[in-house]
N, C-alpha and C. Protein backbone atom coordinates (compact mmCIF):
# COMPACT_ATOMS: atom_id res chain seq x y z
N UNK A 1 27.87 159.27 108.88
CA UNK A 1 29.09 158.57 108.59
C UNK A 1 29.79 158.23 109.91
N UNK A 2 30.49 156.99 109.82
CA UNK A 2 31.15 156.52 111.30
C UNK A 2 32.35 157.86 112.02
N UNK A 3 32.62 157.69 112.79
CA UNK A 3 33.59 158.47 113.50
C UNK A 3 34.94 158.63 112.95
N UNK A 4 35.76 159.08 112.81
CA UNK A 4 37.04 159.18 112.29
C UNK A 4 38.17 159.36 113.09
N UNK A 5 38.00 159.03 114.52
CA UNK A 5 38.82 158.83 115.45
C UNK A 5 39.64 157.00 115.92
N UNK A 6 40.75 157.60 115.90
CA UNK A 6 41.19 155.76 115.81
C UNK A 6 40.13 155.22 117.33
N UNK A 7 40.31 153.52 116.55
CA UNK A 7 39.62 153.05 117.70
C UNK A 7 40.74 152.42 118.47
N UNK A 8 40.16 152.06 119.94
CA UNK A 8 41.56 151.45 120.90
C UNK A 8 41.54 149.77 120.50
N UNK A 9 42.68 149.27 121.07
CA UNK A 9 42.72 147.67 120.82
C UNK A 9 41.35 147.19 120.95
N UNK A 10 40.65 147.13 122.32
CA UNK A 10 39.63 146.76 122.40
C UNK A 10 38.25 146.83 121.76
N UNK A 11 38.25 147.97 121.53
CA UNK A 11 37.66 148.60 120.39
C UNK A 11 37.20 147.70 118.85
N UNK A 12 38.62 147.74 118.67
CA UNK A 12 38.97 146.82 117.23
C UNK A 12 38.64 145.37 117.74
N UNK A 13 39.23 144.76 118.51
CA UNK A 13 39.23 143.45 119.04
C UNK A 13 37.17 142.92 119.20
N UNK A 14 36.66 144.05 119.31
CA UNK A 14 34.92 143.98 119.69
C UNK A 14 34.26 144.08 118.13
N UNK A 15 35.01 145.27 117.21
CA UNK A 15 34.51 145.07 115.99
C UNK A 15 34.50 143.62 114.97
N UNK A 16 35.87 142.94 115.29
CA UNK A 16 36.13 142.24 114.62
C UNK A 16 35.37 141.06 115.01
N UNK A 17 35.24 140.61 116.20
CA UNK A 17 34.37 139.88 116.60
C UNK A 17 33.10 139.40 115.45
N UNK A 18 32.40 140.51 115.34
CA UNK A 18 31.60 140.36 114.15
C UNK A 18 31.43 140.67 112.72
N UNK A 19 32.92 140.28 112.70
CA UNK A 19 33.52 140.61 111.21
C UNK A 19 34.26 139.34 110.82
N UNK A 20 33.61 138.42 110.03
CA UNK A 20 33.99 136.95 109.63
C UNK A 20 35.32 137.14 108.53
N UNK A 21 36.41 136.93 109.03
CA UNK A 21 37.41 137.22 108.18
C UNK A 21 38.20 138.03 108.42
N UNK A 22 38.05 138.76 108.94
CA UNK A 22 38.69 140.34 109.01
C UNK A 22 40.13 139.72 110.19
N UNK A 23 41.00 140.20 109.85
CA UNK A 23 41.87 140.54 111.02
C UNK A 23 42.84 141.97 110.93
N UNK A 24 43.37 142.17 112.34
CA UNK A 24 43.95 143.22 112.74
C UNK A 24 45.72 143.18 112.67
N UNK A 25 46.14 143.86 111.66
CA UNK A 25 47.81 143.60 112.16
C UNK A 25 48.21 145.33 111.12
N UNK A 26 49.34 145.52 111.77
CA UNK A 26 49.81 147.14 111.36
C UNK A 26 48.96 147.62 111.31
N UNK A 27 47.82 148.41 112.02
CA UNK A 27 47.25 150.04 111.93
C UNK A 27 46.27 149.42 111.08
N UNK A 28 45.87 147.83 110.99
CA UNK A 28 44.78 147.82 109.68
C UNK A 28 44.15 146.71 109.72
N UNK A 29 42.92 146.66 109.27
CA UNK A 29 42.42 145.54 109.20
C UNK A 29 41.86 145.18 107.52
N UNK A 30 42.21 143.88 107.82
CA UNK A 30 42.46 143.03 106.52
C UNK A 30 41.49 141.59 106.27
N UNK A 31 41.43 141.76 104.83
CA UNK A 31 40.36 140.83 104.54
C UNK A 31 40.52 140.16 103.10
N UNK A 32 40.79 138.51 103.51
CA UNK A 32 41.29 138.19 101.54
C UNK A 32 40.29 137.73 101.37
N UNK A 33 39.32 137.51 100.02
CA UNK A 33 38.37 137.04 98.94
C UNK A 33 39.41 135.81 98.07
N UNK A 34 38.30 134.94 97.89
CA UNK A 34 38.59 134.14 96.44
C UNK A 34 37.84 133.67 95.96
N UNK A 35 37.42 134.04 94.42
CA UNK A 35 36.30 134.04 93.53
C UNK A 35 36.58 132.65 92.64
N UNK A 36 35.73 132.33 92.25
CA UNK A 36 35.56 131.61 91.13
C UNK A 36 36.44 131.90 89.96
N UNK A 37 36.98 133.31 89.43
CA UNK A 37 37.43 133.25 88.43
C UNK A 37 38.09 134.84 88.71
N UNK A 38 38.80 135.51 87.33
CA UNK A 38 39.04 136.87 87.89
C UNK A 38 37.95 138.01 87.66
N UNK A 39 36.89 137.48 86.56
CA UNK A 39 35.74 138.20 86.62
C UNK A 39 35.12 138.73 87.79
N UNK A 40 34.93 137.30 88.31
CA UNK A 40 34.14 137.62 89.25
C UNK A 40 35.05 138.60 90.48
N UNK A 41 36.22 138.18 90.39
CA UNK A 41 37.73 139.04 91.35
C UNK A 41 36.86 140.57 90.97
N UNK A 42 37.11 140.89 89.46
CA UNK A 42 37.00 142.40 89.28
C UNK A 42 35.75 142.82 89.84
N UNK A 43 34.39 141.81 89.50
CA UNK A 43 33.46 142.95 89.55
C UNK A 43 33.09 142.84 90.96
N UNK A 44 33.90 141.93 91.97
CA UNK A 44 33.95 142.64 93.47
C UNK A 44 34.36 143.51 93.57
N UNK A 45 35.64 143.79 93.12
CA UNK A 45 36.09 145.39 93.39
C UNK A 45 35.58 146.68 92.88
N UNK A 46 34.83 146.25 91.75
CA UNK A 46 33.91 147.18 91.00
C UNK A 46 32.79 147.06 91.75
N UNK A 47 31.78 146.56 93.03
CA UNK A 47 31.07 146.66 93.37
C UNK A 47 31.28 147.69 94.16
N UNK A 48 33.11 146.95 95.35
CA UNK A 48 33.16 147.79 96.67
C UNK A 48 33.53 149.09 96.07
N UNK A 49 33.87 149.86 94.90
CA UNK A 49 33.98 150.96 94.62
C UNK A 49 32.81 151.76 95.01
N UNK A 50 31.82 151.28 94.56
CA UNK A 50 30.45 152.23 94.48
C UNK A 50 30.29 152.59 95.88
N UNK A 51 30.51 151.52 97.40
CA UNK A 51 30.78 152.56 98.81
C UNK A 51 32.15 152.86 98.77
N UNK A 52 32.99 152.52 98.42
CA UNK A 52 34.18 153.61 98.86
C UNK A 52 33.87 154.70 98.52
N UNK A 53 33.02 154.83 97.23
CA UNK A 53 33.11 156.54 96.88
C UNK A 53 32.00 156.91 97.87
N UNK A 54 30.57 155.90 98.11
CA UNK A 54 29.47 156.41 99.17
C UNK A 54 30.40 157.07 100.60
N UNK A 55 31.16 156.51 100.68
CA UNK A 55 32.08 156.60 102.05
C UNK A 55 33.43 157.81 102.59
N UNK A 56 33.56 157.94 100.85
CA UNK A 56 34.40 158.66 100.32
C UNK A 56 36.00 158.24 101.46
N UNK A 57 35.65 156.78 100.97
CA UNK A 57 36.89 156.21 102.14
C UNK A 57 37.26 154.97 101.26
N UNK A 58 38.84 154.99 100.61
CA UNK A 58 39.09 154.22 99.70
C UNK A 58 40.46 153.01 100.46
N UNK A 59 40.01 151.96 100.19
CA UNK A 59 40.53 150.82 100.32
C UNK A 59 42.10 150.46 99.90
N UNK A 60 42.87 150.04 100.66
CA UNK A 60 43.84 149.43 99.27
C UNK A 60 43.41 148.14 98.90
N UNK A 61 43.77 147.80 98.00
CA UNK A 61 42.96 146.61 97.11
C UNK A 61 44.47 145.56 96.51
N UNK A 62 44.61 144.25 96.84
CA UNK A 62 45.49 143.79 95.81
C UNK A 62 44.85 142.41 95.08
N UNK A 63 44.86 142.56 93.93
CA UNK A 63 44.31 141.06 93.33
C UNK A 63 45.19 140.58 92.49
N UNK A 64 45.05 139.60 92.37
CA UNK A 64 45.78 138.62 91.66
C UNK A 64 44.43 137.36 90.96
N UNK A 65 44.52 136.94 89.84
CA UNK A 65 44.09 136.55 89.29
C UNK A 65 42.60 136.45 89.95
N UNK A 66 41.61 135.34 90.66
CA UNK A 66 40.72 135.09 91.34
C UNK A 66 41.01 135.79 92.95
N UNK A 67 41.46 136.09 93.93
CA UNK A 67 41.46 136.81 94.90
C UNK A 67 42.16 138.33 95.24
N UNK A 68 41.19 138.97 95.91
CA UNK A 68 41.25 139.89 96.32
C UNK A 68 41.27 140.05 97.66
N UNK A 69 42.39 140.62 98.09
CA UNK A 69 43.03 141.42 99.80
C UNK A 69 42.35 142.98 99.38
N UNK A 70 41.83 143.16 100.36
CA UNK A 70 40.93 144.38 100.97
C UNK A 70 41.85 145.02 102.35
N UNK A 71 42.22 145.88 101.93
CA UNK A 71 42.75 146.23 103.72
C UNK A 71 42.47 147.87 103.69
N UNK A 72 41.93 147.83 104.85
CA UNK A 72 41.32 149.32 105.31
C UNK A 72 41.96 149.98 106.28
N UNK A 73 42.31 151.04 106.59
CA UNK A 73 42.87 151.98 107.37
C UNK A 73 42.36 153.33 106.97
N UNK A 74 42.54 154.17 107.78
CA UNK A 74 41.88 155.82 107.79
C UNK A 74 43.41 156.15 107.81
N UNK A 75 43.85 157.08 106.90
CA UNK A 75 45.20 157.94 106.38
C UNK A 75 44.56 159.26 107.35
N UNK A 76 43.63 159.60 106.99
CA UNK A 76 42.81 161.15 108.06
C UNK A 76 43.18 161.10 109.87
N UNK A 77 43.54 159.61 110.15
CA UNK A 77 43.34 159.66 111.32
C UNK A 77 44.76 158.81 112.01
N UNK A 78 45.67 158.94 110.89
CA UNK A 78 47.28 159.00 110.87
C UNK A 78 47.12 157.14 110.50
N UNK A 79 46.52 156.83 109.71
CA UNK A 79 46.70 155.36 109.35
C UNK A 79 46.81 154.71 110.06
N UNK A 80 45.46 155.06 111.36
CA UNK A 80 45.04 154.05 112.19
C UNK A 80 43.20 153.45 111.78
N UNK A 81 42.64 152.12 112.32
CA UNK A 81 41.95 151.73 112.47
C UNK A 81 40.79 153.01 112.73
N UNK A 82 39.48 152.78 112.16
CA UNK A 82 38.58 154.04 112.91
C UNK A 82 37.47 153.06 112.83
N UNK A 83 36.18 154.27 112.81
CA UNK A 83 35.01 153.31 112.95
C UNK A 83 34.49 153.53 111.15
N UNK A 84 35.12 154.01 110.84
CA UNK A 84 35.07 154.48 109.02
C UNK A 84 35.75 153.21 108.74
N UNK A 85 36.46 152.57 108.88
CA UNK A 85 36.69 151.23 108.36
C UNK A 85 36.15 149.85 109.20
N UNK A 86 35.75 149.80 110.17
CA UNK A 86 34.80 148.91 110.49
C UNK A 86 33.35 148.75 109.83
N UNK A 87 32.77 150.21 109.44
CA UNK A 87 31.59 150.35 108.79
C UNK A 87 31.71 150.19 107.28
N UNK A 88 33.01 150.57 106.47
CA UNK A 88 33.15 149.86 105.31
C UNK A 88 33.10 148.06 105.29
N UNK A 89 34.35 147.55 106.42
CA UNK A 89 34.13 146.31 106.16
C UNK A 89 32.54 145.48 106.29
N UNK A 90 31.48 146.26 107.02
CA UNK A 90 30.47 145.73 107.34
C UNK A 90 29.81 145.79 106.13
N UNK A 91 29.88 146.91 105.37
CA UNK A 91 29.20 146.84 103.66
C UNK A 91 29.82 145.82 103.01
N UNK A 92 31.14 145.57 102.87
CA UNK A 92 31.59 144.78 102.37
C UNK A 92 30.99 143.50 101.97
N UNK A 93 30.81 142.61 103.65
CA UNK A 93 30.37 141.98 104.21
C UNK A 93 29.19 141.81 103.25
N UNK A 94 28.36 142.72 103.75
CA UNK A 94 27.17 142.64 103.02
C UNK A 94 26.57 142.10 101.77
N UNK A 95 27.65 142.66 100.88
CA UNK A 95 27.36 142.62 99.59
C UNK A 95 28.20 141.29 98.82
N UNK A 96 29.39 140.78 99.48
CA UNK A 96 30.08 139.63 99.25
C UNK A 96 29.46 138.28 98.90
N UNK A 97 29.44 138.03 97.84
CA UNK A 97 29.58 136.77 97.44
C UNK A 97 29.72 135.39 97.72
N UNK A 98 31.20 135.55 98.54
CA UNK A 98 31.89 134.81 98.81
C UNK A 98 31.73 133.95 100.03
């Protein structure tokens, strides 16, 4: 599992690089979706459940009808950026649709 130590600006600024979407603002990095419909909204978030629990590192999530905001932060590591949420957003990534 990734490290659980915050990462520094640069740090973040190098992850994001190869993170299409993602940006950095308050202690977090953030990522909006927009689906086709809200089905398809839910069963993204019903996908990224199955690693949050692999990760045992849970997301806040807000949706509204067809899109979903993803924003990740580590609470363990005073609700800063770590490498536990760079390696979620990279599953994310992965498995996205969109």
């Amino acid at each position: 599992m990734a490290d659980l130590e915050p990462l520094s600006q640069e740090e973040i600024t190098d992850a994001l690089a190869g993170l299409d979407g993602w940006t950095f603002e308050d202690d977090a990095i953030t990522r909006s979706f927009s689906f086709s419909d809200f089905r398809a909204a839910v069963s993204f978030i019903v996908r990224l459940s199955y690693y949050a629990e692999e990760y045992n590192h849970h997301p806040e999530l807000h949706n509204v009808y067809n899109s979903v905001t993803v924003t990740l932060t580590t609470h363990d590591a005073g609700n800063k950026v770590t490498g536990m949420d760079v390696a979620l957003a990279r599953e994310i990534d992965g498995f996205s649709w969109v």
